[in-house]
N, C-alpha and C. Protein backbone atom coordinates (compact mmCIF):
# COMPACT_ATOMS: atom_id res chain seq x y z
N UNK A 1 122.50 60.75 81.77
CA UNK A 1 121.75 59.55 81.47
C UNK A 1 120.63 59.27 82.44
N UNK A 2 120.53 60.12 83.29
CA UNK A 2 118.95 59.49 84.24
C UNK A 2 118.05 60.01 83.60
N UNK A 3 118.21 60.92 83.15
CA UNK A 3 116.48 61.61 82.70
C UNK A 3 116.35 60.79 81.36
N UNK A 4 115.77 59.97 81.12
CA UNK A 4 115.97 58.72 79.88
C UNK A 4 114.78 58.94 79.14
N UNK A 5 113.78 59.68 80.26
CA UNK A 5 112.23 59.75 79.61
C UNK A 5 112.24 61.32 79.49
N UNK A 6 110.91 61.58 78.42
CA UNK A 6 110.37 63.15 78.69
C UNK A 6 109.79 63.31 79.45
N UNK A 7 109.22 62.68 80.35
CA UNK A 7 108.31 63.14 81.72
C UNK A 7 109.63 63.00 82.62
N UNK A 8 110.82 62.54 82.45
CA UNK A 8 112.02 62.88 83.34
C UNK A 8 112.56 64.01 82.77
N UNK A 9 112.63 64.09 81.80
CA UNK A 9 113.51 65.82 81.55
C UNK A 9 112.67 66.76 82.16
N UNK A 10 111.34 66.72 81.83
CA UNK A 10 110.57 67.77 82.21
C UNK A 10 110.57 68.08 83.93
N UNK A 11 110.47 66.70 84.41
CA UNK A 11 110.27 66.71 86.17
C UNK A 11 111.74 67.47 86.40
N UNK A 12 112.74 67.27 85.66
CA UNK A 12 114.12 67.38 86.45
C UNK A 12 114.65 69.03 85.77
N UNK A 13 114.29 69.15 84.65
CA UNK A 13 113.90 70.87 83.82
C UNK A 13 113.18 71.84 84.93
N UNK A 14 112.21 71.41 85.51
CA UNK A 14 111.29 71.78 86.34
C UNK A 14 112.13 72.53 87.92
N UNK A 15 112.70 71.25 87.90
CA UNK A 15 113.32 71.41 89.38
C UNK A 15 114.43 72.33 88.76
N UNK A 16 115.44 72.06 88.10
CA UNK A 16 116.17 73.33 87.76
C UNK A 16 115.69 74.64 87.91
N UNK A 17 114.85 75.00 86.98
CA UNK A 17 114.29 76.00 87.05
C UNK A 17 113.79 76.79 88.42
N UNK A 18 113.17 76.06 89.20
CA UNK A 18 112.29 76.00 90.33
C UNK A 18 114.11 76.69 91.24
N UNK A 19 114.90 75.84 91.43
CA UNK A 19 115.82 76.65 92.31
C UNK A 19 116.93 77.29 91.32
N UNK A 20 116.96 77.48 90.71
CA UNK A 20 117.41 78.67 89.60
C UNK A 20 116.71 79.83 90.39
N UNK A 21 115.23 80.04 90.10
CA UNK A 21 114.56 81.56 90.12
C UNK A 21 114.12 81.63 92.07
N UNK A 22 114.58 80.66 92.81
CA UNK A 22 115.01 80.44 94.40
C UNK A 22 116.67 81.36 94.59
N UNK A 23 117.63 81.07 93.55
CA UNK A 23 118.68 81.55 93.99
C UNK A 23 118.84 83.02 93.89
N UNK A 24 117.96 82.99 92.25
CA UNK A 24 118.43 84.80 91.96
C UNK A 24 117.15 85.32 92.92
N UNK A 25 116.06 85.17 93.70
CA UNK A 25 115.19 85.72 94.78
C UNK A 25 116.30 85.97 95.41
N UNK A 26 117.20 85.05 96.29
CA UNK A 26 118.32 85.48 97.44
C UNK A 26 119.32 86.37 96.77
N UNK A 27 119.96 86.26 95.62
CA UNK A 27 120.49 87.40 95.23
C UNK A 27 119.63 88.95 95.14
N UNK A 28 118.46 88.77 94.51
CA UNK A 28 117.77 89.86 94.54
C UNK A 28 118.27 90.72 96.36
N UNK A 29 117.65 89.73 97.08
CA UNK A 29 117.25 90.27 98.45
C UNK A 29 118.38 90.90 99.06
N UNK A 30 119.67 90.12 98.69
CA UNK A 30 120.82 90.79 99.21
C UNK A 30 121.89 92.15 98.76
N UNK A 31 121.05 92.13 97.82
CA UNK A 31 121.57 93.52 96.94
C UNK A 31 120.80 94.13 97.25
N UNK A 32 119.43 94.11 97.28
CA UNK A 32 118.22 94.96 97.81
C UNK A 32 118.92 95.90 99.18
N UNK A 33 119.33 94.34 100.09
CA UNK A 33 119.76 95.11 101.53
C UNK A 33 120.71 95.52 101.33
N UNK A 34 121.85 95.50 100.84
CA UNK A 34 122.93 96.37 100.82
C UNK A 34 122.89 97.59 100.18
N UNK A 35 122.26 97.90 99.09
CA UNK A 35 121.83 99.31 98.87
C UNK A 35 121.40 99.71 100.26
N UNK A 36 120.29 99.50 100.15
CA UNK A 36 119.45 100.00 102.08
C UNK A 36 120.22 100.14 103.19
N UNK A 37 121.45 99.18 102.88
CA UNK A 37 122.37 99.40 104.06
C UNK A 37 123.45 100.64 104.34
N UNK A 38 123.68 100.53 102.81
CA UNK A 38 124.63 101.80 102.55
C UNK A 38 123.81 102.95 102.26
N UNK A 39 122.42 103.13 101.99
CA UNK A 39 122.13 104.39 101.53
C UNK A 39 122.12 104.23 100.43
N UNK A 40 122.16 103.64 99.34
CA UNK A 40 122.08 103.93 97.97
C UNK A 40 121.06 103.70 97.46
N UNK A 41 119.82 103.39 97.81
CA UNK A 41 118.50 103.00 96.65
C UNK A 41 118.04 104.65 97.39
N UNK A 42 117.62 105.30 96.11
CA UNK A 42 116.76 106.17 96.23
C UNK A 42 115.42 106.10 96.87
N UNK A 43 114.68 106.81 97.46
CA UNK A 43 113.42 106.75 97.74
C UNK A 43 112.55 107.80 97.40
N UNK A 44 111.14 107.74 96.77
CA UNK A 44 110.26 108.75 96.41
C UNK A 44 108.92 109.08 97.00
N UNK A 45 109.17 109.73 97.67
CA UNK A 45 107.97 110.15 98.95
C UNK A 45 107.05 110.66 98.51
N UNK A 46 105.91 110.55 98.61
CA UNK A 46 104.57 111.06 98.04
C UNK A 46 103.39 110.76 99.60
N UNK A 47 102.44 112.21 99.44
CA UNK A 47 101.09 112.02 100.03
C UNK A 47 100.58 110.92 99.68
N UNK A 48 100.39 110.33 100.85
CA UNK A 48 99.54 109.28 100.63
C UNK A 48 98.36 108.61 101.57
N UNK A 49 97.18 108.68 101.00
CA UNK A 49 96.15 108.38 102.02
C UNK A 49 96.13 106.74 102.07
N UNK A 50 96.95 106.89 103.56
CA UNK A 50 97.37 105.47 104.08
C UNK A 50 96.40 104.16 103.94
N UNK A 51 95.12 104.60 103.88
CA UNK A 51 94.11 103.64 104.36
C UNK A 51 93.69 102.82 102.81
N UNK A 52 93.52 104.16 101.62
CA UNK A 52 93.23 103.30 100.42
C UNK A 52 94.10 102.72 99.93
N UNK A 53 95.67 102.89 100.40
CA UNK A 53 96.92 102.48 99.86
C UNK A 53 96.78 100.95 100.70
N UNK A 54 96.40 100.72 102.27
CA UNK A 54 96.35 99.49 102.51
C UNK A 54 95.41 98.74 101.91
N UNK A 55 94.30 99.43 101.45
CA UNK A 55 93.12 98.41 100.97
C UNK A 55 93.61 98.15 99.64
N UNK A 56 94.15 98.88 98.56
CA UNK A 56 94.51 98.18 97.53
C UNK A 56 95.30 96.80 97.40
N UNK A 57 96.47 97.04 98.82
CA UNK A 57 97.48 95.82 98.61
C UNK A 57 97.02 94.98 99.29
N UNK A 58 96.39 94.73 100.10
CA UNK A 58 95.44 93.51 100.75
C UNK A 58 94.52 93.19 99.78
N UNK A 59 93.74 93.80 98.91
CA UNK A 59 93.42 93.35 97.83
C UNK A 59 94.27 92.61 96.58
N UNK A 60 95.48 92.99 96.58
CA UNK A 60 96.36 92.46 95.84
C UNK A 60 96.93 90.94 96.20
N UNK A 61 96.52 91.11 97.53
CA UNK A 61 96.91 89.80 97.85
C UNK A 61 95.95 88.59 98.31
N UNK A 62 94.59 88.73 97.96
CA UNK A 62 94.28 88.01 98.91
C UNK A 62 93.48 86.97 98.02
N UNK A 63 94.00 86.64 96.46
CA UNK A 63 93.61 85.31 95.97
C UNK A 63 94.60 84.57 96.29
N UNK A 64 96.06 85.25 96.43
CA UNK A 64 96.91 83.75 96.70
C UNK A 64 96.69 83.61 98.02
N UNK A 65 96.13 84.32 99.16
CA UNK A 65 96.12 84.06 100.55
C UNK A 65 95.02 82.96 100.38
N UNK A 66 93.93 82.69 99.62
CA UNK A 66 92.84 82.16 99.55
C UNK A 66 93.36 81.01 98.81
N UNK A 67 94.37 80.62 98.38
CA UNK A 67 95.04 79.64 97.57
C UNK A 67 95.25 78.52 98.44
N UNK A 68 95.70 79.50 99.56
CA UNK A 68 96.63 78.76 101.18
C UNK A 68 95.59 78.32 101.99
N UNK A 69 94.44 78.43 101.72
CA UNK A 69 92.93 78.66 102.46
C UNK A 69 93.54 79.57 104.04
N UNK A 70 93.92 80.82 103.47
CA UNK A 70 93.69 82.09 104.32
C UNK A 70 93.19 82.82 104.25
N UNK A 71 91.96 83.44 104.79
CA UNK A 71 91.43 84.22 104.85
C UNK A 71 92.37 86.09 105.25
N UNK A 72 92.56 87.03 104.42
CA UNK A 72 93.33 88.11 104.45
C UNK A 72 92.40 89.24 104.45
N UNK A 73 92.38 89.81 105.95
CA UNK A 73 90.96 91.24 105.72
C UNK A 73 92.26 92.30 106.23
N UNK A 74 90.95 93.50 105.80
CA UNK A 74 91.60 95.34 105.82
C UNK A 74 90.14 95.73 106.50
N UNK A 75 91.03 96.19 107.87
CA UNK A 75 90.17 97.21 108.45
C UNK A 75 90.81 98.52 109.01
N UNK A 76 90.09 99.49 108.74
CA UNK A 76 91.13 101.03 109.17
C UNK A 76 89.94 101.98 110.36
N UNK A 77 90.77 101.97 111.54
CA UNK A 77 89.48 102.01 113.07
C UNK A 77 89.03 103.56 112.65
N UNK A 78 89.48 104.43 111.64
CA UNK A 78 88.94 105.89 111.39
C UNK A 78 88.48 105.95 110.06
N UNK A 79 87.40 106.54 109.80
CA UNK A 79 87.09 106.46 108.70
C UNK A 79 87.67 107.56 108.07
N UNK A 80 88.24 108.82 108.61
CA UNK A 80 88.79 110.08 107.50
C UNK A 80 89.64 109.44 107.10
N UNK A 81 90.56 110.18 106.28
CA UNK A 81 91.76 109.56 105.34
C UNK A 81 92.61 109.92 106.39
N UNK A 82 93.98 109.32 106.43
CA UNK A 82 94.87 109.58 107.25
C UNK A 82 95.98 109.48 106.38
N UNK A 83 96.69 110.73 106.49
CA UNK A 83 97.61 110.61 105.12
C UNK A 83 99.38 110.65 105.99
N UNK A 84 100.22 110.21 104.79
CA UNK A 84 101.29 109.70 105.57
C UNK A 84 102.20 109.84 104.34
N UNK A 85 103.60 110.35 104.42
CA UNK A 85 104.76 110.47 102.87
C UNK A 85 105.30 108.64 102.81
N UNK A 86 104.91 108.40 101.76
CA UNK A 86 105.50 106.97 101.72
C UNK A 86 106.08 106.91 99.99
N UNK A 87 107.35 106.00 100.02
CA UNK A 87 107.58 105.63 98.85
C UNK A 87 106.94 104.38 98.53
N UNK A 88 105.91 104.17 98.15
CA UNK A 88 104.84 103.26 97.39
C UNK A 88 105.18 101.89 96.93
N UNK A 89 106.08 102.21 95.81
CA UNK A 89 106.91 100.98 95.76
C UNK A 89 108.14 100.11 96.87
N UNK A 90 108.64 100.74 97.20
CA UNK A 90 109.10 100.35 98.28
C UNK A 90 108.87 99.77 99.67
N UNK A 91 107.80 100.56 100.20
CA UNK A 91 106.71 100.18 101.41
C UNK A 91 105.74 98.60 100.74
N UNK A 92 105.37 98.64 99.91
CA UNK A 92 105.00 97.25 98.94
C UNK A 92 105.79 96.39 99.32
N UNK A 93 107.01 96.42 99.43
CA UNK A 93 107.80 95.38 99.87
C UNK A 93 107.92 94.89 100.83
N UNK A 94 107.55 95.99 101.88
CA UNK A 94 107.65 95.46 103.17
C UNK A 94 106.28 94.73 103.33
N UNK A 95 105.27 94.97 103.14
CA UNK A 95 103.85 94.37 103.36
C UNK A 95 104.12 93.30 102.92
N UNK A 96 104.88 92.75 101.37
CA UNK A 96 104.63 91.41 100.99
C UNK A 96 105.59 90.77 101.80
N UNK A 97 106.73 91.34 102.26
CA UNK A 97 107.80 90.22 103.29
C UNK A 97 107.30 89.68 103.96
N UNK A 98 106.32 90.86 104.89
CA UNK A 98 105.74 90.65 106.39
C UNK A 98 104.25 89.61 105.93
N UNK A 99 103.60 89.69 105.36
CA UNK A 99 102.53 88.69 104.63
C UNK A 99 103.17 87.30 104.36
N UNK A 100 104.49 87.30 103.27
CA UNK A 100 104.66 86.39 103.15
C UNK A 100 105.43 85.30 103.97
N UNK A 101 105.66 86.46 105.31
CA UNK A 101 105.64 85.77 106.76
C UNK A 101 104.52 84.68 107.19
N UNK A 102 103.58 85.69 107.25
CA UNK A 102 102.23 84.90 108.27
C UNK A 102 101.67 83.97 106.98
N UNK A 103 101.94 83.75 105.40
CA UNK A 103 101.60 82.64 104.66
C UNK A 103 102.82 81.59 105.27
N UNK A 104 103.63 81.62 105.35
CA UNK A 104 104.46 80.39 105.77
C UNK A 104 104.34 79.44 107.18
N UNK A 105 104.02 80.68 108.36
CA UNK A 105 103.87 80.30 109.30
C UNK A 105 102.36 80.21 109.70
N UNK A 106 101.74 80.44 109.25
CA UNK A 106 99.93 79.91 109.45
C UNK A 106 99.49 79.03 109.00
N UNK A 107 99.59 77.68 109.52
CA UNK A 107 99.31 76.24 109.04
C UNK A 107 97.76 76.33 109.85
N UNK A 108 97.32 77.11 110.74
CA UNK A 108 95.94 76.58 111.49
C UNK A 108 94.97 76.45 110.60
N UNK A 109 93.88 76.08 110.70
CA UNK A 109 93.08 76.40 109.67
C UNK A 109 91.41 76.61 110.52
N UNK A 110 91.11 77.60 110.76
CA UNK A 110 90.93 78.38 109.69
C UNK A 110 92.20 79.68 109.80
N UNK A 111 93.08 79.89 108.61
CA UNK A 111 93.87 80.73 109.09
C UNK A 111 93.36 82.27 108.77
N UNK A 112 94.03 83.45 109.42
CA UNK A 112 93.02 84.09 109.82
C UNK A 112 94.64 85.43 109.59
N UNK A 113 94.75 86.66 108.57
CA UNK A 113 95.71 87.67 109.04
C UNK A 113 94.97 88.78 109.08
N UNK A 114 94.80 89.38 109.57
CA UNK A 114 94.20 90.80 109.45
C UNK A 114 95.43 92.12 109.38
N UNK A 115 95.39 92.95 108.61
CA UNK A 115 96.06 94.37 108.63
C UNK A 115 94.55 95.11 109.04
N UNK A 116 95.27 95.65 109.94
CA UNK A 116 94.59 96.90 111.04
C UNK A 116 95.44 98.44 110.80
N UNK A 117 94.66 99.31 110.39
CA UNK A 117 95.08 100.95 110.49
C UNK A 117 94.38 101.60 111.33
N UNK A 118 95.18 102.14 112.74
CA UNK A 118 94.89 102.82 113.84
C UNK A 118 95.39 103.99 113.55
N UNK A 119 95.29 105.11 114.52
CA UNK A 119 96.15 106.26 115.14
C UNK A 119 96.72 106.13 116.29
N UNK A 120 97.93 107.28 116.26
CA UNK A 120 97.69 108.13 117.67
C UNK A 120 97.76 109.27 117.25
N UNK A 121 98.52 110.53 118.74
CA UNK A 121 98.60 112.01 118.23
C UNK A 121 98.81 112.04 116.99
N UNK A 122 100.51 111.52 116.80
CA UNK A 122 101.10 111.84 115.74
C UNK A 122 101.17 110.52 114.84
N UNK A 123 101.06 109.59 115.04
CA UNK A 123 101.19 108.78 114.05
C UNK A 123 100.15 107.68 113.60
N UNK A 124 100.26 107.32 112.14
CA UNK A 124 99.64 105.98 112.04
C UNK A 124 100.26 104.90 112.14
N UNK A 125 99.27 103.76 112.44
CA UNK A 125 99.98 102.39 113.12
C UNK A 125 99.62 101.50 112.45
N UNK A 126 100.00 100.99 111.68
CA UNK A 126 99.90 99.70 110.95
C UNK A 126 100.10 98.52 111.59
N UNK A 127 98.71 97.42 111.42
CA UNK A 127 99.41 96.59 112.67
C UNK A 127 99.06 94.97 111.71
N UNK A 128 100.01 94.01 111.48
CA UNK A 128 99.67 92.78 110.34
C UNK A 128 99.11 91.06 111.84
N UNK A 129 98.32 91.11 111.88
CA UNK A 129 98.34 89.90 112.90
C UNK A 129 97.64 88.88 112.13
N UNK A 130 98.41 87.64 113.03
CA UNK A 130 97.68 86.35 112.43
C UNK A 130 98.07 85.80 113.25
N UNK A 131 96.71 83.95 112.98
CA UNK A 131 96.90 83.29 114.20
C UNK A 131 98.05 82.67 113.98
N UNK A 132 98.83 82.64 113.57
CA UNK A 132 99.91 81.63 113.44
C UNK A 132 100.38 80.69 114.43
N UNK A 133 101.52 80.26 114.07
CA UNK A 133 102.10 79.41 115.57
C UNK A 133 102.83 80.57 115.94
N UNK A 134 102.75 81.48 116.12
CA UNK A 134 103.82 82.43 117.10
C UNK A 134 105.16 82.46 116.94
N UNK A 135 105.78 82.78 117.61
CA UNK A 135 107.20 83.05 117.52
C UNK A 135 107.58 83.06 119.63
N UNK A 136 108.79 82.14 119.70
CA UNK A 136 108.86 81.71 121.25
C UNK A 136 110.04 83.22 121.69
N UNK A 137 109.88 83.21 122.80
CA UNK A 137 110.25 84.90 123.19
C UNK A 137 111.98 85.22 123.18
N UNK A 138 112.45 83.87 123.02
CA UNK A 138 113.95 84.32 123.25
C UNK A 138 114.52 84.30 121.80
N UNK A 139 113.55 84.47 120.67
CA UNK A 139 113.73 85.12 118.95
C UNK A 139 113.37 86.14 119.05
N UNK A 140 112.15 86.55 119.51
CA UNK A 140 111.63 88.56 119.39
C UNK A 140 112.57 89.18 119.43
N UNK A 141 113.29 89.53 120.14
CA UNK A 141 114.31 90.55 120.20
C UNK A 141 115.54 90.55 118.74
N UNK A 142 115.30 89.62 118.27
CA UNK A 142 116.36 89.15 116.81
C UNK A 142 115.79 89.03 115.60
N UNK A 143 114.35 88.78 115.72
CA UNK A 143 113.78 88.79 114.44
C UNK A 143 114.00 89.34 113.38
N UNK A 144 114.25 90.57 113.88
CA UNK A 144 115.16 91.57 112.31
C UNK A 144 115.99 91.72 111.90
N UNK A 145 116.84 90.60 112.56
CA UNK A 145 118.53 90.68 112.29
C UNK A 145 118.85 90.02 110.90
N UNK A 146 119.59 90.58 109.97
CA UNK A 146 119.79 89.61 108.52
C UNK A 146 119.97 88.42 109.33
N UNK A 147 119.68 87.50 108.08
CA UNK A 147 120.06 85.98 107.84
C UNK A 147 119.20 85.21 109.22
N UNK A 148 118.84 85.92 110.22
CA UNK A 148 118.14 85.37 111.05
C UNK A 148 117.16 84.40 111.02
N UNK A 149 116.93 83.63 111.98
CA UNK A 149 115.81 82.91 111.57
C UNK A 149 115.78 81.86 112.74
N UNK A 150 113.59 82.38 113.58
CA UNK A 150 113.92 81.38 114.24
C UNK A 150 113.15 79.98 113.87
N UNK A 151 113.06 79.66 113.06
CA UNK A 151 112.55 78.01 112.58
C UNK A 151 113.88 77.57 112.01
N UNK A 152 114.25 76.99 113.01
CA UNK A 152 115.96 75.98 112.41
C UNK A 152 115.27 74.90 111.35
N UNK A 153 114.06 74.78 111.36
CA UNK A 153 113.84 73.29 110.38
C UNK A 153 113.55 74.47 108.78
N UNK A 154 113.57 75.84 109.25
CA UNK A 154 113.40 76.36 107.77
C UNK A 154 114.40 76.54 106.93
N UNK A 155 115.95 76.47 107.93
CA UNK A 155 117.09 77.04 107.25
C UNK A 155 117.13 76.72 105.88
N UNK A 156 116.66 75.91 105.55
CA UNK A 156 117.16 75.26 104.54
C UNK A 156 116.18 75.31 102.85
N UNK A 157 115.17 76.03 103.43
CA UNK A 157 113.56 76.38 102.81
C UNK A 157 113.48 77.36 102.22
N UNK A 158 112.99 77.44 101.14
CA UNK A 158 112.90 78.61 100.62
C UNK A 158 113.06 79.63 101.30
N UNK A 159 113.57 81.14 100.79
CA UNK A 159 113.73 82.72 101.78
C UNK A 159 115.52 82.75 101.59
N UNK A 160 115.32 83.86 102.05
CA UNK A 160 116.90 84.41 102.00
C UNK A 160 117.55 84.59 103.59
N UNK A 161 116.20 84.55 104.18
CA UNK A 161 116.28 85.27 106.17
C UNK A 161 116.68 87.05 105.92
N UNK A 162 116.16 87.54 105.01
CA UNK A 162 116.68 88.91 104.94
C UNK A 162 115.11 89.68 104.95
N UNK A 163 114.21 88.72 104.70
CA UNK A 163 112.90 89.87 104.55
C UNK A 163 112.40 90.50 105.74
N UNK A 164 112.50 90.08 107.15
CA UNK A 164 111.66 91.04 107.52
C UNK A 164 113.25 92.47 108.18
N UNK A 165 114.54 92.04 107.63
CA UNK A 165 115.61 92.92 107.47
C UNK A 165 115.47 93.98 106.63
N UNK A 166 114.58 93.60 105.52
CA UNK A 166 114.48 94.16 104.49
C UNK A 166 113.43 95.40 104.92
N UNK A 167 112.51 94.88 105.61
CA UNK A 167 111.75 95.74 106.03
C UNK A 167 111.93 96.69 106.86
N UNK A 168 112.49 96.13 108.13
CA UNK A 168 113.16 96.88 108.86
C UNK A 168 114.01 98.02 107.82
N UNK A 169 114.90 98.16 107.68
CA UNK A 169 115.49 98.97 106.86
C UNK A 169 114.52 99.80 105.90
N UNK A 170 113.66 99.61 105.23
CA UNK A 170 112.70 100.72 104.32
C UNK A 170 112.01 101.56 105.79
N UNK A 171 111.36 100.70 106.28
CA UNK A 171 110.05 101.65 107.47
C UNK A 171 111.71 102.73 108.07
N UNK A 172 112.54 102.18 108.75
CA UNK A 172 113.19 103.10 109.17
C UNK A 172 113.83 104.24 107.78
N UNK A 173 114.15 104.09 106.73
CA UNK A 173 113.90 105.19 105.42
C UNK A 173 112.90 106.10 105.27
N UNK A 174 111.97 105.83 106.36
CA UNK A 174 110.47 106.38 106.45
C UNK A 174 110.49 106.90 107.27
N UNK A 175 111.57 107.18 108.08
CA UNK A 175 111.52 107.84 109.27
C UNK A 175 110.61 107.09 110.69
N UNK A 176 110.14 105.90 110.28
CA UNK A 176 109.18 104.83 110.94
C UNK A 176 109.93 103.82 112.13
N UNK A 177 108.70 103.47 112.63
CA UNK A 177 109.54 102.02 113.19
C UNK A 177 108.84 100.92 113.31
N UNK A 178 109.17 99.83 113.44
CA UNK A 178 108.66 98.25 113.39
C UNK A 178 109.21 97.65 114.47
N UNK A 179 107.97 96.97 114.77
CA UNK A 179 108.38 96.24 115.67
C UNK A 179 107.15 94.81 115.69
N UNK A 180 107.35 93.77 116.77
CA UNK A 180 106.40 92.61 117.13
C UNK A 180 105.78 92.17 118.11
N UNK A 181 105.09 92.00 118.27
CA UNK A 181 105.02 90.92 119.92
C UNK A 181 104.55 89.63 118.95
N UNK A 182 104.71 88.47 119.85
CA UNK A 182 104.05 86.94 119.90
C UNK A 182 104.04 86.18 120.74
N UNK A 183 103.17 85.32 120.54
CA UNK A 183 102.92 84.30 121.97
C UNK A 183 102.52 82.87 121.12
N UNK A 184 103.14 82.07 121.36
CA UNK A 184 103.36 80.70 120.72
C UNK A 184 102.19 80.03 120.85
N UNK A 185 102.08 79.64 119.27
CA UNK A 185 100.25 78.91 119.70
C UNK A 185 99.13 80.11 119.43
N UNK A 186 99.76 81.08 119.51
CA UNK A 186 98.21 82.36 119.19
C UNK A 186 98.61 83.03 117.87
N UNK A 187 99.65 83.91 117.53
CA UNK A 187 100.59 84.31 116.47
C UNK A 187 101.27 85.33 117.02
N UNK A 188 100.99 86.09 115.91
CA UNK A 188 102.39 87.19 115.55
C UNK A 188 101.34 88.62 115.58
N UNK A 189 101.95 89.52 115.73
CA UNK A 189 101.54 91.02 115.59
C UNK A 189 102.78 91.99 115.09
N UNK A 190 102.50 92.34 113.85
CA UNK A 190 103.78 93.33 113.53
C UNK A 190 103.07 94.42 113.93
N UNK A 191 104.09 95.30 114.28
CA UNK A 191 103.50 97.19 113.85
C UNK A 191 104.17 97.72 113.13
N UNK A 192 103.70 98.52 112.47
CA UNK A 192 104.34 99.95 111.96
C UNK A 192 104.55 100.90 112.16
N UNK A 193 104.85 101.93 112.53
CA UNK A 193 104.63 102.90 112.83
C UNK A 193 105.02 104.23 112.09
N UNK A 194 104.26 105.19 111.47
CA UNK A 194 104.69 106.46 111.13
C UNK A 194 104.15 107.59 110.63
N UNK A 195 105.11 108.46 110.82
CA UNK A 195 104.79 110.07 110.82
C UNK A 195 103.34 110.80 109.90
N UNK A 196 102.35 111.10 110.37
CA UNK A 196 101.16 111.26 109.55
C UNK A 196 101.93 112.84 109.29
N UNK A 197 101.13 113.14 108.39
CA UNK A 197 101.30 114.51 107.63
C UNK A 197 99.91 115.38 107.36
């Protein structure tokens, strides 16, 4: 009997819905990681020239970054191709976790993420920074732990606390590694790291 009006069914239809497709996201994410955990999601490795593979998905993303009024650039410091075995779909996932990191936590404005593609000898380095509010130093070391999370006022906020777990787990499927630095008040810097071919 509260929703008495149609602009109340609809507002309160709405909200159903709205954490309905919130819950099955956290189901998604946790089946996601437990395959990954145990080994069971397949992975399909393919050549891949790392640099047009980042410019497509920064392109993929950067009307809703512009939604958030964020500005989202791709710059790669070599111009040859630098090629690298990645499963495509999968590595996708990790970019949108780690993105849809620095959209949550980049309230500055003008907000500002850049993905950067470096080298070294052997590897390429993927690096996601933004100004965000940072992350305070006694979380770095935990950041990738499931369910983690250091914004206690987010517990309760949309996310599962499994994405940048999620990631962790594919880059290392890649034979890769991830990691962060931050400094509170400036942002965040992910890396990537892996095996060129």
């Amino acid at each position: 009997g509260v929703a008495r009006t149609p602009e109340k069914q609809v507002e309160y239809l709405e909200t159903a819905r709205t954490k309905a497709r919130l819950v099955n996201a956290m189901i998604e994410d946790l089946l996601l990681y437990t395959k990954l955990d145990m080994k069971q999601l397949p992975f399909h490795f393919e050549k891949t020239n790392l640099a047009a593979y980042l410019e497509d998905c920064v392109a993929e993303h950067q009307y809703e970054f512009s939604l958030h009024g964020l500005q989202l650039t791709f710059a790669s410091e070599k111009q040859e191709p630098m090629f690298v075995y990645l499963d495509k779909e999968r590595f996708r996932r990790v970019l949108q976790n780690i993105l849809d990191n620095a959209v949550k936590y980049t309230e500055r404005r003008p907000g500002r993420v850049e993905v950067v593609l470096r080298e070294t000898a052997t590897s390429a380095i993927v690096e996601i920074r933004d100004n965000g509010r940072g992350i305070p130093p006694e979380h770095v070391s935990r950041i990738f732990d499931r369910f983690y999370r250091a914004d206690p006022a987010r517990k309760t906020s949309e996310g599962s606390g499994l994405g940048l777990a999620i990631a962790k787990q594919i880059v290392e499927s890649h034979e890769g590694k991830i990691w962060l630095t931050s400094r509170v008040g400036q942002g965040t810097r992910v890396m990537i790291s892996l095996r060129k071919c």
